[in-house]
C-alpha atoms as a PDB file:
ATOM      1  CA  UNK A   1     125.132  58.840 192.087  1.00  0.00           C
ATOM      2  CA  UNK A   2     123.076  56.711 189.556  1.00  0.00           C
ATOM      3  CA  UNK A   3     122.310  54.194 192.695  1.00  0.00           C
ATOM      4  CA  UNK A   4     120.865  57.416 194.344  1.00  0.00           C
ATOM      5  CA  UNK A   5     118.796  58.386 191.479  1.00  0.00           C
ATOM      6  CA  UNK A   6     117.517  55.136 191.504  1.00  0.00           C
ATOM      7  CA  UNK A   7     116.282  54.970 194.729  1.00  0.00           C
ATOM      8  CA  UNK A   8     114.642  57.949 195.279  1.00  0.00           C
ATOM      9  CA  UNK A   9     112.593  56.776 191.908  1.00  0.00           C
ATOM     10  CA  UNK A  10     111.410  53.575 193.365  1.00  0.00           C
ATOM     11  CA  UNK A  11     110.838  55.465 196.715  1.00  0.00           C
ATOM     12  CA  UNK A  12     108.576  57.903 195.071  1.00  0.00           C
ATOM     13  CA  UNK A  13     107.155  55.484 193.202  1.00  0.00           C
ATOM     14  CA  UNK A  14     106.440  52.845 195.899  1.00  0.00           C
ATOM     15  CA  UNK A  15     102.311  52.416 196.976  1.00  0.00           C
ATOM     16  CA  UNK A  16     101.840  53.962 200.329  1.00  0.00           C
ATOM     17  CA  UNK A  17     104.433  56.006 200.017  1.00  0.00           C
ATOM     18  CA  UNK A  18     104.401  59.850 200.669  1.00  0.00           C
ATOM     19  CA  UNK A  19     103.859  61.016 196.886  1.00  0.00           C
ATOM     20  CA  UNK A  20     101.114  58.226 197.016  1.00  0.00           C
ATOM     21  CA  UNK A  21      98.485  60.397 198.256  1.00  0.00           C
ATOM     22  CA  UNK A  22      99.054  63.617 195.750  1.00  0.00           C
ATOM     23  CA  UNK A  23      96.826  61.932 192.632  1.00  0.00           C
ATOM     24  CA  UNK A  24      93.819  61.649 194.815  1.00  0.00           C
ATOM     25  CA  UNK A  25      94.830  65.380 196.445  1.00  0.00           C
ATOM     26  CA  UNK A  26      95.055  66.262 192.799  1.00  0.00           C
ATOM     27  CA  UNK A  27      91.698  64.551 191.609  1.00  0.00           C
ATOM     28  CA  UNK A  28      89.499  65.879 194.515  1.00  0.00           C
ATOM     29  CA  UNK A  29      90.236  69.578 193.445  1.00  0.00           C
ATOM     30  CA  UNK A  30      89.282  68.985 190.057  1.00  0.00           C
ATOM     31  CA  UNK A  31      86.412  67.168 190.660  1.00  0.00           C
ATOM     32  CA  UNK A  32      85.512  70.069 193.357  1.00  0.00           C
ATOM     33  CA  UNK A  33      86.474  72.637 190.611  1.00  0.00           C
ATOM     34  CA  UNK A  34      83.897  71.059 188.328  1.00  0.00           C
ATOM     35  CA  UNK A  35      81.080  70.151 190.563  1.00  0.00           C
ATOM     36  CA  UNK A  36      81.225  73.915 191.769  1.00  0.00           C
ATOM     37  CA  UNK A  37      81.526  75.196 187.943  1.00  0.00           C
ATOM     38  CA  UNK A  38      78.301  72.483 187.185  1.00  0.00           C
ATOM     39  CA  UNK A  39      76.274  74.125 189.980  1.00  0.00           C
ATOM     40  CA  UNK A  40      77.210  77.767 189.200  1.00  0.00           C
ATOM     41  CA  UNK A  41      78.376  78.689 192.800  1.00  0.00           C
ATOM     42  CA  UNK A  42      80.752  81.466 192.009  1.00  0.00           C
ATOM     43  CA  UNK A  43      81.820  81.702 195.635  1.00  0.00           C
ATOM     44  CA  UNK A  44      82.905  77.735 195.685  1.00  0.00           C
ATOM     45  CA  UNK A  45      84.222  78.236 191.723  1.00  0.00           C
ATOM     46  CA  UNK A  46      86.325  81.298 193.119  1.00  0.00           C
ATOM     47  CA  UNK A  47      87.522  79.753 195.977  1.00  0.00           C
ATOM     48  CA  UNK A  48      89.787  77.032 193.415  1.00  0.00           C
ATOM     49  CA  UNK A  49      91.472  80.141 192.059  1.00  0.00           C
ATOM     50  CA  UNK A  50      95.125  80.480 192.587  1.00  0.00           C
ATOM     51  CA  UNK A  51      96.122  84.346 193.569  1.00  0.00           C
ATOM     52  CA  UNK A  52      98.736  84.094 190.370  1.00  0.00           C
ATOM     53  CA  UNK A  53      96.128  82.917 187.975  1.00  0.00           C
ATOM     54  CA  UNK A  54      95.869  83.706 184.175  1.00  0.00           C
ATOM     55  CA  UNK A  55      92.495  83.152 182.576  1.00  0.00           C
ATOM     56  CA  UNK A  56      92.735  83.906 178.479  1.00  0.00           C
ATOM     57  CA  UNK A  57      89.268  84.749 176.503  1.00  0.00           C
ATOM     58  CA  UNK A  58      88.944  85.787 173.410  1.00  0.00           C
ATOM     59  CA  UNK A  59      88.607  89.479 174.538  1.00  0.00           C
ATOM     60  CA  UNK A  60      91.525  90.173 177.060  1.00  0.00           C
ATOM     61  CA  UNK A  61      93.576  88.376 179.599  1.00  0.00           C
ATOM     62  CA  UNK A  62      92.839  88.320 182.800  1.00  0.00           C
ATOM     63  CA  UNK A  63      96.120  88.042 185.690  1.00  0.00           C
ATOM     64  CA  UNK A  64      96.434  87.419 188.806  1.00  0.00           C
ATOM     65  CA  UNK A  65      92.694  86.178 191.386  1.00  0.00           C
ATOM     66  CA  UNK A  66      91.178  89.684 191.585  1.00  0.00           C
ATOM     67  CA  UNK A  67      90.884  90.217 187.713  1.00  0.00           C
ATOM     68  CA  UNK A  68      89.618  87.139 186.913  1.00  0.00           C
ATOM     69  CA  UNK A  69      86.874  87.095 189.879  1.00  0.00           C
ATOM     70  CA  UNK A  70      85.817  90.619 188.189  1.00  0.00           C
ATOM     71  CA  UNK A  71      86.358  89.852 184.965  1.00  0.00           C
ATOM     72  CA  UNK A  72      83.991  86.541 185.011  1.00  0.00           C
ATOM     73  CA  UNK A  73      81.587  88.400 187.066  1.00  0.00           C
ATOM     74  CA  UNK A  74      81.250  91.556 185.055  1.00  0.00           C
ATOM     75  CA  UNK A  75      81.552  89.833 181.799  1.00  0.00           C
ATOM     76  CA  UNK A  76      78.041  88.881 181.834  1.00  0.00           C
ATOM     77  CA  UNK A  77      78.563  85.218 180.624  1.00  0.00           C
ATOM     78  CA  UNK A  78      76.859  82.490 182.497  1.00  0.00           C
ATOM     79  CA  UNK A  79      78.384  79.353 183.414  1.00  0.00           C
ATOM     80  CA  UNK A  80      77.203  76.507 181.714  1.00  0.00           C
ATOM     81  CA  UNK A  81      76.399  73.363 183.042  1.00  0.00           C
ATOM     82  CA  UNK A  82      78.737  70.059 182.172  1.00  0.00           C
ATOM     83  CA  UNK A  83      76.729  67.781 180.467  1.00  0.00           C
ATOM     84  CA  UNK A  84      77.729  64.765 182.629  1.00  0.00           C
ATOM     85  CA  UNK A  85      79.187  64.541 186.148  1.00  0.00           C
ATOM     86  CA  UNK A  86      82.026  66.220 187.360  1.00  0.00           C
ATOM     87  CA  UNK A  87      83.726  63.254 187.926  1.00  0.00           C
ATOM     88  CA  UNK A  88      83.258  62.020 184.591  1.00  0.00           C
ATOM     89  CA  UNK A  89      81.392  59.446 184.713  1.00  0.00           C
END
């Protein structure tokens, strides 16, 4: 069983290998995230919101897509732009 363990570790592990790919995946929807939260387009910003999201403020909590899409929108407050790129550098 420890043998097994093993090699499914260096199997995930190994470059070019299936799991390979999910940083980048990962990385592309932040810096999409970001870049759409930098250039206030609420449709894009919206669009990286999971349906089972919870977004906390100071005021209330918001669950679940559809309350946080109103909740941002009707709150008034304006997104503010990052003060260097979205992709950090």
């Amino acid at each position: 069983m420890g043998l097994l363990r093993i090699a499914v570790f260096l199997l995930a592990a190994a470059p070019g290998s299936a799991g390979a790919g999910a940083g980048s995946h990962v990385r592309d929807a932040e810096t999409g995230f970001a870049k759409a939260f930098a250039d206030r387009d609420q449709a894009r910003f919206f669009s990286y919101v999971a349906e089972d999201a919870t977004f906390l403020s100071p005021k209330k909590t918001m669950n679940g897509k559809a309350q946080v899409v109103e909740g941002r929108r009707s709150s008034g407050v304006r997104t503010r732009r990052f003060a260097g790129s979205p992709s950090g550098s």
